[in-house]
Protein backbone atom coordinates (compact mmCIF):
# COMPACT_ATOMS: atom_id res chain seq x y z
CA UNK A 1 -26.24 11.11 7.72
CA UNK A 2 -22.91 9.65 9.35
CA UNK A 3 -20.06 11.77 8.27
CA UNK A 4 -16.61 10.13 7.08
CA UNK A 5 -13.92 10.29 9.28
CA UNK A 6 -11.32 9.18 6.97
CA UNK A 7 -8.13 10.67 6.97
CA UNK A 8 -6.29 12.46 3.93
CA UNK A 9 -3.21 10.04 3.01
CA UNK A 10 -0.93 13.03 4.64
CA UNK A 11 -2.65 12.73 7.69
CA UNK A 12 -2.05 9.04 8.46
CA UNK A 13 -0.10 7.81 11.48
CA UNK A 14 1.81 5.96 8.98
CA UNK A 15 3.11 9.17 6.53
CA UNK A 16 5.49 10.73 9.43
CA UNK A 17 7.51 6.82 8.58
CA UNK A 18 6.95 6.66 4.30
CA UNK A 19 5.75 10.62 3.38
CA UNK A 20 8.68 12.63 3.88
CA UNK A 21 11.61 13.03 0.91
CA UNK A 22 14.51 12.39 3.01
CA UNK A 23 17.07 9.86 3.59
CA UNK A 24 15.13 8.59 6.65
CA UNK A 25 11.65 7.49 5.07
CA UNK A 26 13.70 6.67 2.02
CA UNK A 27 14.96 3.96 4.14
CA UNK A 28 11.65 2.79 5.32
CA UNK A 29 10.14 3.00 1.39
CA UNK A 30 13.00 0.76 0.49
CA UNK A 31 13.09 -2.00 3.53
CA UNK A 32 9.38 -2.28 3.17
CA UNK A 33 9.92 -2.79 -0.63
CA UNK A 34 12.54 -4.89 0.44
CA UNK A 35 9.87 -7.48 1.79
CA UNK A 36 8.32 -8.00 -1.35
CA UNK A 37 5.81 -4.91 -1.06
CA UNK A 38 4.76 -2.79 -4.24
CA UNK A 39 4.93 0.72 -3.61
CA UNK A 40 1.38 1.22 -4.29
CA UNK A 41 0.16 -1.28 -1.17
CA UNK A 42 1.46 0.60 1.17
CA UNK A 43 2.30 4.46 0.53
CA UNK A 44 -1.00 6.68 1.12
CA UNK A 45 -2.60 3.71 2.48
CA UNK A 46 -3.59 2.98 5.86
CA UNK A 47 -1.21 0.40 7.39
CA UNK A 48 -3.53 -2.02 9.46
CA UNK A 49 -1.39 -4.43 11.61
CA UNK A 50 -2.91 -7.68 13.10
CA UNK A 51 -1.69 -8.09 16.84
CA UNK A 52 -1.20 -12.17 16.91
CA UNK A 53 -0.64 -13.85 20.01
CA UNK A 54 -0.68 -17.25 17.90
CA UNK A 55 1.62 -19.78 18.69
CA UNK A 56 1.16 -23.75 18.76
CA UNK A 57 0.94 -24.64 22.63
CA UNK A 58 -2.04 -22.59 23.09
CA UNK A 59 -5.52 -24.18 22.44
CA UNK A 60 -7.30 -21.15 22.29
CA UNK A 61 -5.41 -19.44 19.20
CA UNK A 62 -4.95 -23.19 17.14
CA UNK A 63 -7.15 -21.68 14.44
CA UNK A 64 -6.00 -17.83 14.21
CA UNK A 65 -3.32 -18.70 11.40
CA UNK A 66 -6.52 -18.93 9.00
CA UNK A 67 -8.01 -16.16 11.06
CA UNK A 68 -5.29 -13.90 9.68
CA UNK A 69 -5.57 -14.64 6.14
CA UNK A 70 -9.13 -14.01 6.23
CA UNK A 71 -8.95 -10.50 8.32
CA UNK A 72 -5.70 -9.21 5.62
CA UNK A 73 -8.02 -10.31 2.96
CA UNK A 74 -10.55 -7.69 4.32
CA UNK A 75 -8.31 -5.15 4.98
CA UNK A 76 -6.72 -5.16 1.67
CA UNK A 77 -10.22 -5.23 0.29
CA UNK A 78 -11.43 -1.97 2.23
CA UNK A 79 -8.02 -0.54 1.22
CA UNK A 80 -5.51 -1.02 3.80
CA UNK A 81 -2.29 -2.25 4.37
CA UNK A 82 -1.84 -5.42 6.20
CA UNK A 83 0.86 -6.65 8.30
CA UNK A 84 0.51 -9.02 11.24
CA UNK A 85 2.75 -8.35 14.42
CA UNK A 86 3.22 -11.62 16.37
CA UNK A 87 2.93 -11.22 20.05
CA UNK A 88 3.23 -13.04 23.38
CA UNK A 89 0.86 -15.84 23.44
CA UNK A 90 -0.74 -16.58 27.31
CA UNK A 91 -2.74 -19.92 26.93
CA UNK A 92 -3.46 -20.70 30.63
CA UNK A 93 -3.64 -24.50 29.97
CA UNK A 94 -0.17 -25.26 29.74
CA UNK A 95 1.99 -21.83 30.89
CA UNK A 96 2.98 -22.28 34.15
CA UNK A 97 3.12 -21.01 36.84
CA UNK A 98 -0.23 -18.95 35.67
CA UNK A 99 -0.89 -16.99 32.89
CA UNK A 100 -1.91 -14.07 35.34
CA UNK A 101 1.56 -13.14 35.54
CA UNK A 102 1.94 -12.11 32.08
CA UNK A 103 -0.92 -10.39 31.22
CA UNK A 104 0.75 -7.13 32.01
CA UNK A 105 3.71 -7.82 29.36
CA UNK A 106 1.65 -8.35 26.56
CA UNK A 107 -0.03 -5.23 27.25
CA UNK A 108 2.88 -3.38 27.24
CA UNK A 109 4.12 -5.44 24.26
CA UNK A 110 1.40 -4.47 22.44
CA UNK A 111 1.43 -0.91 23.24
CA UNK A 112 4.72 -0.72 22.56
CA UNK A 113 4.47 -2.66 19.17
CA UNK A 114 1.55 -0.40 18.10
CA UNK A 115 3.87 2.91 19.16
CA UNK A 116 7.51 1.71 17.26
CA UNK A 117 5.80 0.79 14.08
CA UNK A 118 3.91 2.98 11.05
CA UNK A 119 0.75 1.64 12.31
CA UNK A 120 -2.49 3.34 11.86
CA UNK A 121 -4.99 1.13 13.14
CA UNK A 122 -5.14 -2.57 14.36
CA UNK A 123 -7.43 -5.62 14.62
CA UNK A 124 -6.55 -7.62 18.51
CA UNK A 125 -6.87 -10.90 18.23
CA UNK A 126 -7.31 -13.04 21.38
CA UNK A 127 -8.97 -15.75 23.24
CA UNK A 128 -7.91 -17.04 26.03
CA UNK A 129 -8.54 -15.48 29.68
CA UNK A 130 -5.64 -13.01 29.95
CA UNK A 131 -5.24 -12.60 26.32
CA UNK A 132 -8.40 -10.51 25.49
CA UNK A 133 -7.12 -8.04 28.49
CA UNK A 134 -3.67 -7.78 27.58
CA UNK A 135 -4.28 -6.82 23.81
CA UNK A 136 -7.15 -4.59 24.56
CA UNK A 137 -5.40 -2.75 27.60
CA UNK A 138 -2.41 -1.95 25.40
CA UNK A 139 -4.22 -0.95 22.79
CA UNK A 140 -6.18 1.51 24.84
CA UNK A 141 -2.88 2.75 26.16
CA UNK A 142 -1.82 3.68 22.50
CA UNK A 143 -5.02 5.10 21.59
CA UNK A 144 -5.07 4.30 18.32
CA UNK A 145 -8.10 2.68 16.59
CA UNK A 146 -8.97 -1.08 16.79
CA UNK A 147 -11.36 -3.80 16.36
CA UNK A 148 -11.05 -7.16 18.50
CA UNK A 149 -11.48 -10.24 16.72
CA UNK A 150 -12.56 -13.01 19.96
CA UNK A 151 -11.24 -16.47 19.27
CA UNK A 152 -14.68 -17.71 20.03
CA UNK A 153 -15.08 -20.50 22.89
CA UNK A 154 -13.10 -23.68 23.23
CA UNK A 155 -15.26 -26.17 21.50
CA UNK A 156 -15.57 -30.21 23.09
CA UNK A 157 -13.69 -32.83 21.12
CA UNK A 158 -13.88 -36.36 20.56
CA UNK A 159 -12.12 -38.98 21.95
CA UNK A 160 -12.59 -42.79 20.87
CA UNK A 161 -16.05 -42.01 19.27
CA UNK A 162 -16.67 -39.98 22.39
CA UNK A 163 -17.97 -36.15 22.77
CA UNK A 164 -15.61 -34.74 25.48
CA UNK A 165 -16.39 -31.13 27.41
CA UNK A 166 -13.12 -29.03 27.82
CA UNK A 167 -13.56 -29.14 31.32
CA UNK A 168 -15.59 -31.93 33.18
CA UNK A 169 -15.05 -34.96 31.22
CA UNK A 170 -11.03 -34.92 32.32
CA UNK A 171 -12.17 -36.57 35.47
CA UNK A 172 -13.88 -38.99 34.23
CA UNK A 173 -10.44 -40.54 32.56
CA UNK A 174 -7.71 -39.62 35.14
């Protein structure tokens, strides 16, 4: 039998930020409130955050907006506390000089994200070639737990009635 590692609600990463009676955590109680956030979602709870290196010039992350809802949806439903932290996006198609350049930075965005917030946990998202490295490596760095959600592979489209590969039909039309 597989023994439960949960943690006791005092022992969360998260408590040392919302636990404590003083002025301090009454400050983070009330700007968390402050966001629209019942006490009871977040104090004794787990805080989860989703690392998000979304934005809308990068083909590999187009669909990770609906990706997000789904994954808080889950958390909230195994008892967590969802909140998704935006990071740098690298999509190698159109970031220039290279993407290679950057990978570095997000990791130590996202260790760095992970370490100044009361986060307990995290699901990575990522999809694109320096992506998946960056996320992971700085979550590794933090040590804290973490589950990496892939972005899955860039599917073929269609052009005038057309199936098109995302790599070898481009020279077909230039």
């Amino acid at each position: 039998m597989v023994s439960s590692n949960r943690r006791s609600p005092d022992e969360l990463r998260s408590a040392r930020w919302y636990a404590p009676d003083d002025l301090r955590s009454f400050g983070h109680r009330s700007r968390t409130k402050q966001m629209g956030f019942h006490r009871d979602e977040f104090l004794g709870k787990p805080v989860i955050a989703i690392i998000n290196p979304w934005n809308e010039l990068n083909t590999c992350h187009t669909h990770f907006p609906q990706r997000v809802q789904d994954i808080k949806r889950g958390i909230y439903q195994a008892g967590g506390f969802a909140v998704e932290l935006p990071v740098l996006s690298l999509g190698e198609q159109l970031l220039k000089p290279t993407a290679m350049m950057y990978r570095n930075l997000l990791a130590m965005e996202v260790e760095e994200v992970l370490r100044g917030y009361p986060v307990d946990g995290a699901v990575l998202l990522g999809g694109c070639d320096k992506t998946t490295p960056g996320v992971i490596m700085g979550a590794l760095s933090m040590n804290l737990p973490f589950v990496y959600v892939p972005g899955g592979a860039m599917l073929r489209g269609n052009w005038r009635g057309e199936t098109l590969g995302s790599g070898t039909d481009v020279w077909k039309y230039w």
